[in-house]
PDB file of N, CA and C in Angstrom:
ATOM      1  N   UNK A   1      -9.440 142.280  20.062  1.00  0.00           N
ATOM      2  CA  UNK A   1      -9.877 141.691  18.809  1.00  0.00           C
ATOM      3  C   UNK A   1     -11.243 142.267  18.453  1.00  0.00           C
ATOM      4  N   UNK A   2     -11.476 142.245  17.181  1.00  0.00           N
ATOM      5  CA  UNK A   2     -12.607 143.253  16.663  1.00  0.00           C
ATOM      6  C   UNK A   2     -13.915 142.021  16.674  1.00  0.00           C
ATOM      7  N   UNK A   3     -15.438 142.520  16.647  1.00  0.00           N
ATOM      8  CA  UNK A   3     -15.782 141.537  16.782  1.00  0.00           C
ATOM      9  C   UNK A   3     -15.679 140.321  15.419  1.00  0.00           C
ATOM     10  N   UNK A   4     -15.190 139.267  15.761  1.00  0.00           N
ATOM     11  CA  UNK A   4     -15.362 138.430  14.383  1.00  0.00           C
ATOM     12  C   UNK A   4     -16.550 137.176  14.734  1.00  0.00           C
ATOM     13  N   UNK A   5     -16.251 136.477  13.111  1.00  0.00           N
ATOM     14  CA  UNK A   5     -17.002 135.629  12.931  1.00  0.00           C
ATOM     15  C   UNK A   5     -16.432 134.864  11.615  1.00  0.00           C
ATOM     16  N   UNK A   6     -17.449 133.321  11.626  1.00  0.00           N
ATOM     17  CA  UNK A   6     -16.612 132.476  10.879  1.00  0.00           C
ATOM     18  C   UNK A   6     -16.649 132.836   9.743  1.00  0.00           C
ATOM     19  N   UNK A   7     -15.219 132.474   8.870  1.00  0.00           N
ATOM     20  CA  UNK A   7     -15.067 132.823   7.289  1.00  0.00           C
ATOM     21  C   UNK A   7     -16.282 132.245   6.671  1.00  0.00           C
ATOM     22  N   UNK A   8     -17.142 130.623   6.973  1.00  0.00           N
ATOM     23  CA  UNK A   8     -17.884 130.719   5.694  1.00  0.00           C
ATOM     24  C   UNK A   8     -18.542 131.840   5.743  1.00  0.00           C
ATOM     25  N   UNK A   9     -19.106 133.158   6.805  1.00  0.00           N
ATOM     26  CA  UNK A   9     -20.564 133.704   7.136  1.00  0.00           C
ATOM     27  C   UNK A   9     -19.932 135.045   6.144  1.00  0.00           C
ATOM     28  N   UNK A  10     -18.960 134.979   5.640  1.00  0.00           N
ATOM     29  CA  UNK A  10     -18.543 136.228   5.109  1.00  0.00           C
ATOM     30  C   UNK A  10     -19.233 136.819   3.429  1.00  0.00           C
ATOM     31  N   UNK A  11     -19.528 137.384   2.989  1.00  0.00           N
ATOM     32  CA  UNK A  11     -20.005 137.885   1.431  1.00  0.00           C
ATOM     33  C   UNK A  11     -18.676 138.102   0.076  1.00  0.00           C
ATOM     34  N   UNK A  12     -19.182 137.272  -0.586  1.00  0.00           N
ATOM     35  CA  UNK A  12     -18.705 137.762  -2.091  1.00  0.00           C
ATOM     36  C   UNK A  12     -17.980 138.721  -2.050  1.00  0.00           C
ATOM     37  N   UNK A  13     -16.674 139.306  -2.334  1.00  0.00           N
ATOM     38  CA  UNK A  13     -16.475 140.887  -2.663  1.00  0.00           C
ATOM     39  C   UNK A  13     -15.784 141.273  -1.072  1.00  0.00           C
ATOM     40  N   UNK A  14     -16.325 140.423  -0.230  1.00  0.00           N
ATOM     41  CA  UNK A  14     -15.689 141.239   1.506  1.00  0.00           C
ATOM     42  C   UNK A  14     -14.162 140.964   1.769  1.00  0.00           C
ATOM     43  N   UNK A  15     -13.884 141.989   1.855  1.00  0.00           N
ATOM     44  CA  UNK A  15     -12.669 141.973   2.284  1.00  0.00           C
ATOM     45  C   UNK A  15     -12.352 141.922   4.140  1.00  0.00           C
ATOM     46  N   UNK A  16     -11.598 140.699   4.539  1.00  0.00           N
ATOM     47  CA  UNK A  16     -11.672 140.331   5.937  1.00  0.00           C
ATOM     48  C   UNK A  16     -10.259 139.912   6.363  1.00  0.00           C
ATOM     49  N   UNK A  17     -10.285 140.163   7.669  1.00  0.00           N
ATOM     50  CA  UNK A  17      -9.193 140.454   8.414  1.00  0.00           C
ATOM     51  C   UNK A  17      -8.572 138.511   9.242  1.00  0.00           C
ATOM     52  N   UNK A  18      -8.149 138.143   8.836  1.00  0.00           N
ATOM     53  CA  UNK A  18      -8.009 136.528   9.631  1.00  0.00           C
ATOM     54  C   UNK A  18      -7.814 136.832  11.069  1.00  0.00           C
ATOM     55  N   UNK A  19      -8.109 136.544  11.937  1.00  0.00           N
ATOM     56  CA  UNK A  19      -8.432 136.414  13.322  1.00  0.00           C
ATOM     57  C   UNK A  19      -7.731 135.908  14.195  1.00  0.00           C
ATOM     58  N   UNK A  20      -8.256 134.442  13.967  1.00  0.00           N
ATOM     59  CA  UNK A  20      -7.542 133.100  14.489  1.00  0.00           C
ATOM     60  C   UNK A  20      -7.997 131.758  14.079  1.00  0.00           C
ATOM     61  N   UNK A  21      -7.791 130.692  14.410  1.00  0.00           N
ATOM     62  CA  UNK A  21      -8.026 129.537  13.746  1.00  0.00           C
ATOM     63  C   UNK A  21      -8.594 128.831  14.720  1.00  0.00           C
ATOM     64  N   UNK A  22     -10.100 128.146  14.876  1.00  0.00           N
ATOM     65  CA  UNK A  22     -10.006 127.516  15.970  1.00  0.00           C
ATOM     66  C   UNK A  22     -10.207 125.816  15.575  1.00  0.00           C
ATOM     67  N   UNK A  23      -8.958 125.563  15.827  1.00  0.00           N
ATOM     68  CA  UNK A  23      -8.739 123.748  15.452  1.00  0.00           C
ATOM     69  C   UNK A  23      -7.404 123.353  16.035  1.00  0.00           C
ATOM     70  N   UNK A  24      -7.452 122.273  15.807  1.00  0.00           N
ATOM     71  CA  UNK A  24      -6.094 121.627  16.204  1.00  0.00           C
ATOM     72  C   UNK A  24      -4.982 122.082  15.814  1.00  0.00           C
ATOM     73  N   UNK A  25      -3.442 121.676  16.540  1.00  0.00           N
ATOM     74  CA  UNK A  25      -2.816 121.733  15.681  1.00  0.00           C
ATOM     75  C   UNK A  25      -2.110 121.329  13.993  1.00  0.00           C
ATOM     76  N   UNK A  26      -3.090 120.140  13.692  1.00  0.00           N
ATOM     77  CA  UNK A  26      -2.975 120.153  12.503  1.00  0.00           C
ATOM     78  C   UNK A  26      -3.727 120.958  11.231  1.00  0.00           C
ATOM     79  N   UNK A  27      -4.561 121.162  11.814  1.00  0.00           N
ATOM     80  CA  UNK A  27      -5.358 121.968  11.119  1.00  0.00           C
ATOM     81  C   UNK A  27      -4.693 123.797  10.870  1.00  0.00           C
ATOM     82  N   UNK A  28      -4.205 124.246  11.977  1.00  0.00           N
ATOM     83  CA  UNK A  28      -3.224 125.612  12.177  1.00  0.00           C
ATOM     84  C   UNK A  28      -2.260 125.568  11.485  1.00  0.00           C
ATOM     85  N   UNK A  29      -1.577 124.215  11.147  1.00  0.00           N
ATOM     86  CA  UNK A  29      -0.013 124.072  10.366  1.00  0.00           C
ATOM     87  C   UNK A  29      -0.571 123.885   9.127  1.00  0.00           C
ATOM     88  N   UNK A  30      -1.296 123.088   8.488  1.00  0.00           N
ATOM     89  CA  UNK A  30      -1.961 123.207   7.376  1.00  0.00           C
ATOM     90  C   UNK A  30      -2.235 124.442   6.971  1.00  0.00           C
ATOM     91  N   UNK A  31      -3.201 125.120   7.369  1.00  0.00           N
ATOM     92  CA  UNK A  31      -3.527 126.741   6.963  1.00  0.00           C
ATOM     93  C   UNK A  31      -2.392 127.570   7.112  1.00  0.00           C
ATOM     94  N   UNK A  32      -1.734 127.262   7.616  1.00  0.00           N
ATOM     95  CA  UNK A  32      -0.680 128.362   7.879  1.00  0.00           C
ATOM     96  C   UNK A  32       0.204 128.190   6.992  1.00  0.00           C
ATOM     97  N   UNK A  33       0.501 126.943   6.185  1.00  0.00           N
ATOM     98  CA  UNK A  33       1.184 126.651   5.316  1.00  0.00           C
ATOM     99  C   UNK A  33       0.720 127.084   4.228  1.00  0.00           C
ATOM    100  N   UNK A  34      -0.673 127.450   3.793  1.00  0.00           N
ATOM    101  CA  UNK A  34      -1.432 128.142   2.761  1.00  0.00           C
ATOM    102  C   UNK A  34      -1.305 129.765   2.714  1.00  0.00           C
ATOM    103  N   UNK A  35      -0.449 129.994   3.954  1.00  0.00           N
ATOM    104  CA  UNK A  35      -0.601 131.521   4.043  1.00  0.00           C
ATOM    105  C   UNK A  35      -1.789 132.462   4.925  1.00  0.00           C
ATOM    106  N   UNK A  36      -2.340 131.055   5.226  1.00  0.00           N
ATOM    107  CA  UNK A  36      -3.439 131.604   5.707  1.00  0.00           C
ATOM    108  C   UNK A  36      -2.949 132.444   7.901  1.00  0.00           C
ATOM    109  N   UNK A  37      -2.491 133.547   8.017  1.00  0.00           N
ATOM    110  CA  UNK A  37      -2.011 133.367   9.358  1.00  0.00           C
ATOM    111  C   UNK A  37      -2.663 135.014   9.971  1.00  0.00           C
ATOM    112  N   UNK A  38      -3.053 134.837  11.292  1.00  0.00           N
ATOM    113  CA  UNK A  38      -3.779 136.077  12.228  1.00  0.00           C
ATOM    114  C   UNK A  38      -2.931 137.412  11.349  1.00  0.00           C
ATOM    115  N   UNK A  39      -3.972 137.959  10.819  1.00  0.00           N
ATOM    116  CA  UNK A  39      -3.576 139.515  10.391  1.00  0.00           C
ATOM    117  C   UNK A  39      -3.293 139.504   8.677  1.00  0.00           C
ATOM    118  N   UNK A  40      -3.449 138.241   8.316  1.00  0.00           N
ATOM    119  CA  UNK A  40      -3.533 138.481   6.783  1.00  0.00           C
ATOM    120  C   UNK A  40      -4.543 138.804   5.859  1.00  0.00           C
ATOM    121  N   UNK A  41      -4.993 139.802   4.895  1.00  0.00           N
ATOM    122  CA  UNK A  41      -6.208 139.967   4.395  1.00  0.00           C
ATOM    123  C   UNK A  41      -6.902 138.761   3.781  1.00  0.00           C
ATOM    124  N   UNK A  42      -7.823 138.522   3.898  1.00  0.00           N
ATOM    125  CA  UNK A  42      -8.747 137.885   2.870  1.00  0.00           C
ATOM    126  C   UNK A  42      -9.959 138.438   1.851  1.00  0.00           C
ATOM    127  N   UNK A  43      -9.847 137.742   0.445  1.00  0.00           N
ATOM    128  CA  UNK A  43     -10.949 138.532   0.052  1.00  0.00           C
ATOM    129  C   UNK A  43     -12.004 137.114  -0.717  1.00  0.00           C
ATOM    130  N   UNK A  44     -13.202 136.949  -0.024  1.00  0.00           N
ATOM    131  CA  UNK A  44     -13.897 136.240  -0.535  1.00  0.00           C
ATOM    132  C   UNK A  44     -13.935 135.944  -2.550  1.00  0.00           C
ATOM    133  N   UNK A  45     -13.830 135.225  -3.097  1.00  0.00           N
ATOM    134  CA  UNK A  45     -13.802 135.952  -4.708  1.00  0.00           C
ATOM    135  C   UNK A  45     -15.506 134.278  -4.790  1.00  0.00           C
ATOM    136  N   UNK A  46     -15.269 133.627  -4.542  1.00  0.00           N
ATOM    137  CA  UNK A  46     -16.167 132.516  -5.218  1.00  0.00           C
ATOM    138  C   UNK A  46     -16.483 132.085  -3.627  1.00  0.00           C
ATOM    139  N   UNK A  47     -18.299 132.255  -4.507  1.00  0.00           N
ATOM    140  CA  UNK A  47     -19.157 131.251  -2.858  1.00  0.00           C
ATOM    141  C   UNK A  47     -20.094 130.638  -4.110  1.00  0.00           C
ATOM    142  N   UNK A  48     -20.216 129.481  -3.934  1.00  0.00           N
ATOM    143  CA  UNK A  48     -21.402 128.366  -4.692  1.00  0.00           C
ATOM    144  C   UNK A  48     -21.880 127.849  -3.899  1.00  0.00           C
ATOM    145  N   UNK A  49     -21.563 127.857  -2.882  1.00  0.00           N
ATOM    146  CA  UNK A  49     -22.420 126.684  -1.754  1.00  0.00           C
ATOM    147  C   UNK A  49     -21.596 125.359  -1.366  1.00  0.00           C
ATOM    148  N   UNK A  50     -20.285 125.674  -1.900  1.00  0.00           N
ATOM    149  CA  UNK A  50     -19.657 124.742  -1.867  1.00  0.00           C
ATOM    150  C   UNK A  50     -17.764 124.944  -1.401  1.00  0.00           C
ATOM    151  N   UNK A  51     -17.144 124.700  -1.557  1.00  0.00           N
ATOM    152  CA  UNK A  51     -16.022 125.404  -1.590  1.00  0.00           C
ATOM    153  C   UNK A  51     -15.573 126.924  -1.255  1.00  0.00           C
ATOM    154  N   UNK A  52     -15.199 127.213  -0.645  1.00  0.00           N
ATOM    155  CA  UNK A  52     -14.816 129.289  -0.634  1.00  0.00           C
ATOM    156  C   UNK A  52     -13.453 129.140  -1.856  1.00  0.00           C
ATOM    157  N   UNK A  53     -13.755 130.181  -2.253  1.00  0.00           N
ATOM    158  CA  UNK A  53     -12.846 130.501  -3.235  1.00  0.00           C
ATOM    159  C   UNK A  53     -11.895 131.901  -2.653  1.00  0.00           C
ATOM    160  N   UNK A  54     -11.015 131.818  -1.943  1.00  0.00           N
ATOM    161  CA  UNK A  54     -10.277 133.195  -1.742  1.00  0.00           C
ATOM    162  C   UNK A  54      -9.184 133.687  -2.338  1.00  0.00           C
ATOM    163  N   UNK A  55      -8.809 134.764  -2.426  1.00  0.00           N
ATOM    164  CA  UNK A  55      -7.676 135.345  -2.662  1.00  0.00           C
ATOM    165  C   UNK A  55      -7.002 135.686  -1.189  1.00  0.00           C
ATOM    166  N   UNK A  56      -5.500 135.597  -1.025  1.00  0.00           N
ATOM    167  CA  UNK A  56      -4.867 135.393  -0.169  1.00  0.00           C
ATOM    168  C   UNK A  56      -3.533 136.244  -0.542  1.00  0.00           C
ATOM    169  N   UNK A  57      -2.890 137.002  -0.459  1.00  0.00           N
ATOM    170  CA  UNK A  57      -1.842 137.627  -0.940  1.00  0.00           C
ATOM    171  C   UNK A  57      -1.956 137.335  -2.042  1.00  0.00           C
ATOM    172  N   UNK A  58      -0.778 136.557  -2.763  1.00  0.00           N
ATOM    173  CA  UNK A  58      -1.158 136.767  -4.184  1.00  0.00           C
ATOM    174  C   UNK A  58      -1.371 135.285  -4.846  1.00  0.00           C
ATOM    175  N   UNK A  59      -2.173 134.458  -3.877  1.00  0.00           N
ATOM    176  CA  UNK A  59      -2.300 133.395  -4.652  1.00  0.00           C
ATOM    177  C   UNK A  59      -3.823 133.310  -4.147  1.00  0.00           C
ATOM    178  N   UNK A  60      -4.963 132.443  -4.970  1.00  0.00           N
ATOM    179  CA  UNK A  60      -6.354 131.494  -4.806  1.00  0.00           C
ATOM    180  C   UNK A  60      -6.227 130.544  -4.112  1.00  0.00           C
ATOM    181  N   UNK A  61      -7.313 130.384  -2.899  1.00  0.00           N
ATOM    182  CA  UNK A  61      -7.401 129.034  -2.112  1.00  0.00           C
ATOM    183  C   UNK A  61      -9.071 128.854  -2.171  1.00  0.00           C
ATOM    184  N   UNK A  62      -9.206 127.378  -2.251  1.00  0.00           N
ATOM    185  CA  UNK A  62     -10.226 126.735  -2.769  1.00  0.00           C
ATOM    186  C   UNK A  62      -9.945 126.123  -0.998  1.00  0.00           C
ATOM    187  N   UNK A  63     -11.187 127.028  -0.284  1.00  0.00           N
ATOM    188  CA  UNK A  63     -11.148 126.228   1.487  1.00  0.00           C
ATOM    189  C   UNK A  63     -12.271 125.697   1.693  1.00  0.00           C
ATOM    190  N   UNK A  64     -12.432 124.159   1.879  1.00  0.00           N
ATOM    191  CA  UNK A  64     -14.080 123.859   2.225  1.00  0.00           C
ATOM    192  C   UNK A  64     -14.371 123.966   3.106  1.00  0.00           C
ATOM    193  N   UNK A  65     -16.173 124.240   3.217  1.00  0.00           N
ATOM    194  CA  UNK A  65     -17.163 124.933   4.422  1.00  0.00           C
ATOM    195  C   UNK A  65     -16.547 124.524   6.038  1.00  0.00           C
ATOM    196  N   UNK A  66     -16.436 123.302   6.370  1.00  0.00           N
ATOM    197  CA  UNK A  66     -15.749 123.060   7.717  1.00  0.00           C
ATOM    198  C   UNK A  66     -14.590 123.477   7.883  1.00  0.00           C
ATOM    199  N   UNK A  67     -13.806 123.906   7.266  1.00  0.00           N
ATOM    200  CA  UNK A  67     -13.005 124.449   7.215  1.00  0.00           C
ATOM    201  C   UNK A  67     -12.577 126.247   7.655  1.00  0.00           C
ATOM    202  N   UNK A  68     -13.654 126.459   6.712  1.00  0.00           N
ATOM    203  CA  UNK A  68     -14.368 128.030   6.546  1.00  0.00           C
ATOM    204  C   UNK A  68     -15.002 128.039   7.793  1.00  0.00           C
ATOM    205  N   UNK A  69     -15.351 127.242   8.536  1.00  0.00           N
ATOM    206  CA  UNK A  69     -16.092 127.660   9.537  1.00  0.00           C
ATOM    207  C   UNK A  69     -15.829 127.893  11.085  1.00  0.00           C
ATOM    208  N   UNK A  70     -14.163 127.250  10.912  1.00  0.00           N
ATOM    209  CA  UNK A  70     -13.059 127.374  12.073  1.00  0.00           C
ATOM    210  C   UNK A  70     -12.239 128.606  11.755  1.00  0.00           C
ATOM    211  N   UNK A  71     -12.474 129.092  10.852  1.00  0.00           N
ATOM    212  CA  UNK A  71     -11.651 130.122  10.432  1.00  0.00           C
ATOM    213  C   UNK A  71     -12.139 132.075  11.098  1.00  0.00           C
ATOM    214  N   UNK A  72     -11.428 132.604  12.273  1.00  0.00           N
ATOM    215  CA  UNK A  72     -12.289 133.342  12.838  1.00  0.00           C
ATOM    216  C   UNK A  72     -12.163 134.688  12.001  1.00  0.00           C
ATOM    217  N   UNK A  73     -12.727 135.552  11.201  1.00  0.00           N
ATOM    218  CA  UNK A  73     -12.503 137.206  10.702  1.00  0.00           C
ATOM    219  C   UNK A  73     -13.109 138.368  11.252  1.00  0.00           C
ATOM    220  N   UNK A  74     -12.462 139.046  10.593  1.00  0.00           N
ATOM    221  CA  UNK A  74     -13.445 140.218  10.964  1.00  0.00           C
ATOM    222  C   UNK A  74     -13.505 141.030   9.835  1.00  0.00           C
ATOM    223  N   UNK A  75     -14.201 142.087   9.910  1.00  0.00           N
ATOM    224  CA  UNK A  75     -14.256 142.669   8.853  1.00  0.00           C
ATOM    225  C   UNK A  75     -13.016 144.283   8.741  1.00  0.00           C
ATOM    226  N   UNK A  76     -12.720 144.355   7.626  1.00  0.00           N
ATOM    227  CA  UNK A  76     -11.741 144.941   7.834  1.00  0.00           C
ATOM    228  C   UNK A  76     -11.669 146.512   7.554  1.00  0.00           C
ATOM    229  N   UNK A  77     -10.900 147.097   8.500  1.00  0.00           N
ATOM    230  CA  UNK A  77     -11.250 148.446   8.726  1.00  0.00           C
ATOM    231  C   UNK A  77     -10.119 148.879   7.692  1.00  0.00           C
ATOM    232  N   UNK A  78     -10.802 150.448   6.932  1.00  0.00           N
ATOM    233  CA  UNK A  78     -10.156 151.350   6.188  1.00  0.00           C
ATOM    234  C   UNK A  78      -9.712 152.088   6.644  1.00  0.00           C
TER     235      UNK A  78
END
């Protein structure tokens, strides 16, 4: 695994690699039900300080900070 770190710590515009999830299992079936699963791109689109705003294949997820912050990435290689 490449080195990662949590989705909130990520920038505007970054495009990132999902990792792993570190939470329960409810929390893993939830996200995973969003699409969110190890090896799918993410691309930050909205940070306010509040909410992450991502793009996810081809739909927007609105993920809040505790959330974002179990969420492991990396950054993603070209």
């Amino acid at each position: 695994m490449a080195d990662s770190f949590p989705l909130a710590m990520a920038s505007i515009g970054e495009e990132v690699r999902l990792e792993s999830i570190r939470g329960g299992e409810k929390l893993v079936h939830r996200l995973t039900a969003m699409g969110l699963t190890p090896g799918v791109s993410l691309n930050i689109v909205q940070d306010a300080g509040g909410p992450l705003l991502l793009s996810v294949l081809d739909s927007r997820i609105a993920l809040g900070r505790g959330m974002a912050q179990k969420v492991m990435v990396s950054v993603k290689q070209t």
